[in-house]
C-alpha atoms as a PDB file:
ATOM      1  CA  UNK A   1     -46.227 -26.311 111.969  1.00  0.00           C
ATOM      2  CA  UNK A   2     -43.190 -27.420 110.605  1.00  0.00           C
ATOM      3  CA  UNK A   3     -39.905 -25.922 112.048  1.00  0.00           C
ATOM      4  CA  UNK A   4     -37.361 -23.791 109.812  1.00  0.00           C
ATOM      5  CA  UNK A   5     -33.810 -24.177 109.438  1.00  0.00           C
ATOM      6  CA  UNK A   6     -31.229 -22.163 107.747  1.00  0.00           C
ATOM      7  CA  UNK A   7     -28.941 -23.168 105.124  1.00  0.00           C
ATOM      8  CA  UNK A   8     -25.576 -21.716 105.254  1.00  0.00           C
ATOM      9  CA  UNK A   9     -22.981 -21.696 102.280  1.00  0.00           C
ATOM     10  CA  UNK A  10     -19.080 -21.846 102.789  1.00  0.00           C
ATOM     11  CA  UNK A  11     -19.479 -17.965 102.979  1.00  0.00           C
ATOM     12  CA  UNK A  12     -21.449 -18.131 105.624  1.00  0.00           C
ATOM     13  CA  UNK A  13     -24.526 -16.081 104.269  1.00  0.00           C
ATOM     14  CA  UNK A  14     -27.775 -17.789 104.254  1.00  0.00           C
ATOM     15  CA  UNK A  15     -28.922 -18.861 101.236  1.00  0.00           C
ATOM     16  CA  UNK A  16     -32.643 -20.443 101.739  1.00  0.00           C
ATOM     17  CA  UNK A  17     -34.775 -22.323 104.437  1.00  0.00           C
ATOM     18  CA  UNK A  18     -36.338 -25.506 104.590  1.00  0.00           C
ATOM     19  CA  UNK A  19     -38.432 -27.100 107.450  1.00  0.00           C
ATOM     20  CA  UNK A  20     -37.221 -29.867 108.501  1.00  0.00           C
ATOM     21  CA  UNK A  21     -39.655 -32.949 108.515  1.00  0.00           C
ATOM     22  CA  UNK A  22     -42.125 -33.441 111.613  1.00  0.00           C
ATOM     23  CA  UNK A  23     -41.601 -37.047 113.710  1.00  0.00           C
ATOM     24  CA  UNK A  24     -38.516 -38.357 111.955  1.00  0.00           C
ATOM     25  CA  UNK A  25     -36.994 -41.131 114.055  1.00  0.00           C
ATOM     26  CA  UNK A  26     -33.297 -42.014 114.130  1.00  0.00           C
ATOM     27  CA  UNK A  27     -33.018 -43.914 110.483  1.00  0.00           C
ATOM     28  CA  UNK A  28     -35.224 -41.553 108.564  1.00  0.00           C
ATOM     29  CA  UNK A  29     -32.933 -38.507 110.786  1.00  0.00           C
ATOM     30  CA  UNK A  30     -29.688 -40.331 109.567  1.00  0.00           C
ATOM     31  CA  UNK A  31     -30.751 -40.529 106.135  1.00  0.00           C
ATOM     32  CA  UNK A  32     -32.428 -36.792 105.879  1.00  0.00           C
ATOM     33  CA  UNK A  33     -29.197 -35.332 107.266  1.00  0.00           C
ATOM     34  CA  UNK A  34     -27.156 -37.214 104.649  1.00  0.00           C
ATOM     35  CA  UNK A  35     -28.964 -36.390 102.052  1.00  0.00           C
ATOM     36  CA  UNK A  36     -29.753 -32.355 102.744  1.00  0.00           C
ATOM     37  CA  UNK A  37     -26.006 -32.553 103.551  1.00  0.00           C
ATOM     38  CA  UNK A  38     -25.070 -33.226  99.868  1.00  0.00           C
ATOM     39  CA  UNK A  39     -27.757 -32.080  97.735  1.00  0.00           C
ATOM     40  CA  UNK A  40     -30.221 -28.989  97.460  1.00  0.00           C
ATOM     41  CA  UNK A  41     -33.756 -30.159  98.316  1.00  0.00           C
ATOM     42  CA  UNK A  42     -35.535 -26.913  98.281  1.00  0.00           C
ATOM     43  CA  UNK A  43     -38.812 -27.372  96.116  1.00  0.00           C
ATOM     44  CA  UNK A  44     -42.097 -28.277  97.745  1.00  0.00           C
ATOM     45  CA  UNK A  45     -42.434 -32.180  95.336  1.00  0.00           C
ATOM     46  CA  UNK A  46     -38.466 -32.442  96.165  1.00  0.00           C
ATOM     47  CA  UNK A  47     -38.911 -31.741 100.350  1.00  0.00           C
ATOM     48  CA  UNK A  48     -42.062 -34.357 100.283  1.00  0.00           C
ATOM     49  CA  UNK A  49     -40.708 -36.993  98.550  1.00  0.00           C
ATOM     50  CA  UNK A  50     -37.492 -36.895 100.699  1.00  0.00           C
ATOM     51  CA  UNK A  51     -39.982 -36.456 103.555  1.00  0.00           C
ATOM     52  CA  UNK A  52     -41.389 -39.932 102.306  1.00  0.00           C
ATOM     53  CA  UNK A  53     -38.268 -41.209 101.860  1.00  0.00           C
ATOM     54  CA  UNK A  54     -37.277 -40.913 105.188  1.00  0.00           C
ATOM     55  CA  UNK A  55     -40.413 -41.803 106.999  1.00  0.00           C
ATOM     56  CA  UNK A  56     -39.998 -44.926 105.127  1.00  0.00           C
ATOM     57  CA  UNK A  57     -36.626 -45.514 106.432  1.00  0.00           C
ATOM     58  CA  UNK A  58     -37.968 -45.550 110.071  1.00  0.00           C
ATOM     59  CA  UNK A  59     -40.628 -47.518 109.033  1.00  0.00           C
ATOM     60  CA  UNK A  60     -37.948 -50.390 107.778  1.00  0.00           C
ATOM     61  CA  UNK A  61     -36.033 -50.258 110.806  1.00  0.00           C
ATOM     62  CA  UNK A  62     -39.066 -51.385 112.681  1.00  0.00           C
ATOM     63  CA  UNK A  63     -39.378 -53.996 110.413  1.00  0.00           C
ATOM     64  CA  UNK A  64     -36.422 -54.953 110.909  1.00  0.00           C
ATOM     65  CA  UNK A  65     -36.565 -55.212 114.434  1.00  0.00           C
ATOM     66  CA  UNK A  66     -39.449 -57.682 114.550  1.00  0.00           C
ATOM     67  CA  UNK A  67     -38.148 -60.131 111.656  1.00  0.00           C
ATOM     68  CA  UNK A  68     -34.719 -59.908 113.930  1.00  0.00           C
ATOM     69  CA  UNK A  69     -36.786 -61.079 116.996  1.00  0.00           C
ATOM     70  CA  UNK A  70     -39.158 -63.577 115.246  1.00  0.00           C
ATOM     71  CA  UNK A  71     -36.772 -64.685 112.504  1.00  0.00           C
ATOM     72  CA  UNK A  72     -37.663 -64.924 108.530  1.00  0.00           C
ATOM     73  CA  UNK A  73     -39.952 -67.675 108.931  1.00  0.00           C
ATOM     74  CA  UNK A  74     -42.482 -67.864 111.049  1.00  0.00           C
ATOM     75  CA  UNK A  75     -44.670 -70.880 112.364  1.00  0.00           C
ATOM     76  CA  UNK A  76     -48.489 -71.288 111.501  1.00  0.00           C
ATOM     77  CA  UNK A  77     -51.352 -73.924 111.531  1.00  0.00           C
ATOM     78  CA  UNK A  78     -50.087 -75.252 107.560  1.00  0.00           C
ATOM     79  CA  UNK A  79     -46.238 -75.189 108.472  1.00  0.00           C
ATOM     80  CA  UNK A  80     -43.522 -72.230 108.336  1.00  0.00           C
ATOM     81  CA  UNK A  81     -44.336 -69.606 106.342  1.00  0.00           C
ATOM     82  CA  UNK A  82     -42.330 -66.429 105.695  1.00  0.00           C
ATOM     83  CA  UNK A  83     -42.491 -63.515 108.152  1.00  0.00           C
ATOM     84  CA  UNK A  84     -44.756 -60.835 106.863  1.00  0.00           C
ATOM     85  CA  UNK A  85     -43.218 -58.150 107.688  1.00  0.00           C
ATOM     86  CA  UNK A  86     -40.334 -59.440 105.199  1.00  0.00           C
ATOM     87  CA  UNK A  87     -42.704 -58.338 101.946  1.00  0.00           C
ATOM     88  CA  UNK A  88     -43.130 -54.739 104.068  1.00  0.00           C
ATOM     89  CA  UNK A  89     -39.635 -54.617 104.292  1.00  0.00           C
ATOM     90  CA  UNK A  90     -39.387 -55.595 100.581  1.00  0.00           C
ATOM     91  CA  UNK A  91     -41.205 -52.765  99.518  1.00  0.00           C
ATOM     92  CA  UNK A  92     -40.133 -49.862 101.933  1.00  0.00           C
ATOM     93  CA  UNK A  93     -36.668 -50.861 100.586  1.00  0.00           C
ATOM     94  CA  UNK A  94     -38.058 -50.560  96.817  1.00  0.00           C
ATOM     95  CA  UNK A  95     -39.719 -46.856  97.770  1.00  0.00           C
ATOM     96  CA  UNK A  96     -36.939 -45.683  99.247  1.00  0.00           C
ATOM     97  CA  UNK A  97     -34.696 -46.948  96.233  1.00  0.00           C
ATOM     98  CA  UNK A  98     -36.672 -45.710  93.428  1.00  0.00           C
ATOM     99  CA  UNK A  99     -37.757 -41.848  95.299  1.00  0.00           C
ATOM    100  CA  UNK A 100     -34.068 -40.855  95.962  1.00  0.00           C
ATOM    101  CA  UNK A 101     -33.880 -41.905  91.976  1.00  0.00           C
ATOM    102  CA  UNK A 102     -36.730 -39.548  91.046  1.00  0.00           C
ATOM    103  CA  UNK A 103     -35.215 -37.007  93.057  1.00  0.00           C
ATOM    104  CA  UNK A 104     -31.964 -37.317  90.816  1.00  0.00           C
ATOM    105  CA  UNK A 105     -29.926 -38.393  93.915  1.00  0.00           C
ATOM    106  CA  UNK A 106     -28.545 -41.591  92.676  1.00  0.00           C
ATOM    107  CA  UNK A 107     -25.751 -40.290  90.620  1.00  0.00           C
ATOM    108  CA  UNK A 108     -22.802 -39.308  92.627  1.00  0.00           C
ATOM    109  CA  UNK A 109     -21.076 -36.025  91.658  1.00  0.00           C
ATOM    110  CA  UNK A 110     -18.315 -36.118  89.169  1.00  0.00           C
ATOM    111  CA  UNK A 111     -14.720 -36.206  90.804  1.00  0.00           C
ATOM    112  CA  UNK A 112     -11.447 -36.386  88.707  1.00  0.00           C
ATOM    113  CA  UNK A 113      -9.067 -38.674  90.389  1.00  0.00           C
ATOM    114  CA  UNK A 114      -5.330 -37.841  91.179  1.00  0.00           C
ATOM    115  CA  UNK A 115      -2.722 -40.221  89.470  1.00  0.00           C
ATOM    116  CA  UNK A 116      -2.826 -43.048  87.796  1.00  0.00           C
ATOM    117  CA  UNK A 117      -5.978 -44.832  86.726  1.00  0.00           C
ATOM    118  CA  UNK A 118      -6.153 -48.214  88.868  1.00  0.00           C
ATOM    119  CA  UNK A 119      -5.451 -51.265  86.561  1.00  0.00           C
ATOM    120  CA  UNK A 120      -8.563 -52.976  84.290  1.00  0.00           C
ATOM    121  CA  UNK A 121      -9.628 -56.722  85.470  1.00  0.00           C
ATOM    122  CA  UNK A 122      -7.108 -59.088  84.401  1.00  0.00           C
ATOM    123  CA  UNK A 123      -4.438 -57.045  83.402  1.00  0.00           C
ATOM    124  CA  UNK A 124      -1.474 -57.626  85.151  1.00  0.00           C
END
């Protein structure tokens, strides 16, 4: 079973809990912590597609790892071919991309800017 973990608002009361995600490694941690850091994740669909999400961001680290070691292209019986773990990496990096966008968490919070606007392209 899942573990729970409290979230606390600037007030310090607590406000909901969500379990945290079972056998996260270190990318997948990174990138759960940023996001629960500065969004609200707290419906079931919401909690398993970041869960997804971030499974898949361990899962492109690996791949990462071996097309490091064995490089992009790889040697076979016909000639070089390209690693295959480049199309794997390919598509984690397409899931991961388009769930955070279903989720909504690809727009960045509005922020109104102190002083002057910086200066359009080409103007001088």
């Amino acid at each position: 079973m899942a573990k729970k973990f409290d979230v606390i608002t600037s007030g310090s009361m607590v406000v909901d809990s969500m379990p945290t995600p079972p056998l996260l490694g270190e990318d997948g941690m990174k990138l759960w912590r940023r996001i629960t850091n500065e969004y609200d994740v707290s419906d079931a669909g919401g909690f398993e597609m970041l869960k997804q999400a971030c499974e898949a961001a361990d899962d492109l680290a690996r791949y990462g790892v071996i097309i490091a070691r064995d490089g992009p292209m790889i040697e076979t019986k016909l000639g070089p071919k390209e690693h295959p773990m480049v199309k794997h990496q390919m598509i984690a990096r397409a899931f991961i991309v388009r769930t955070l966008s279903r989720l909504g968490l690809n727009f960045e919070p509005v922020r109104s800017s102190i002083g002057r606007p910086p200066k359009l392209y080409g103007e001088e």
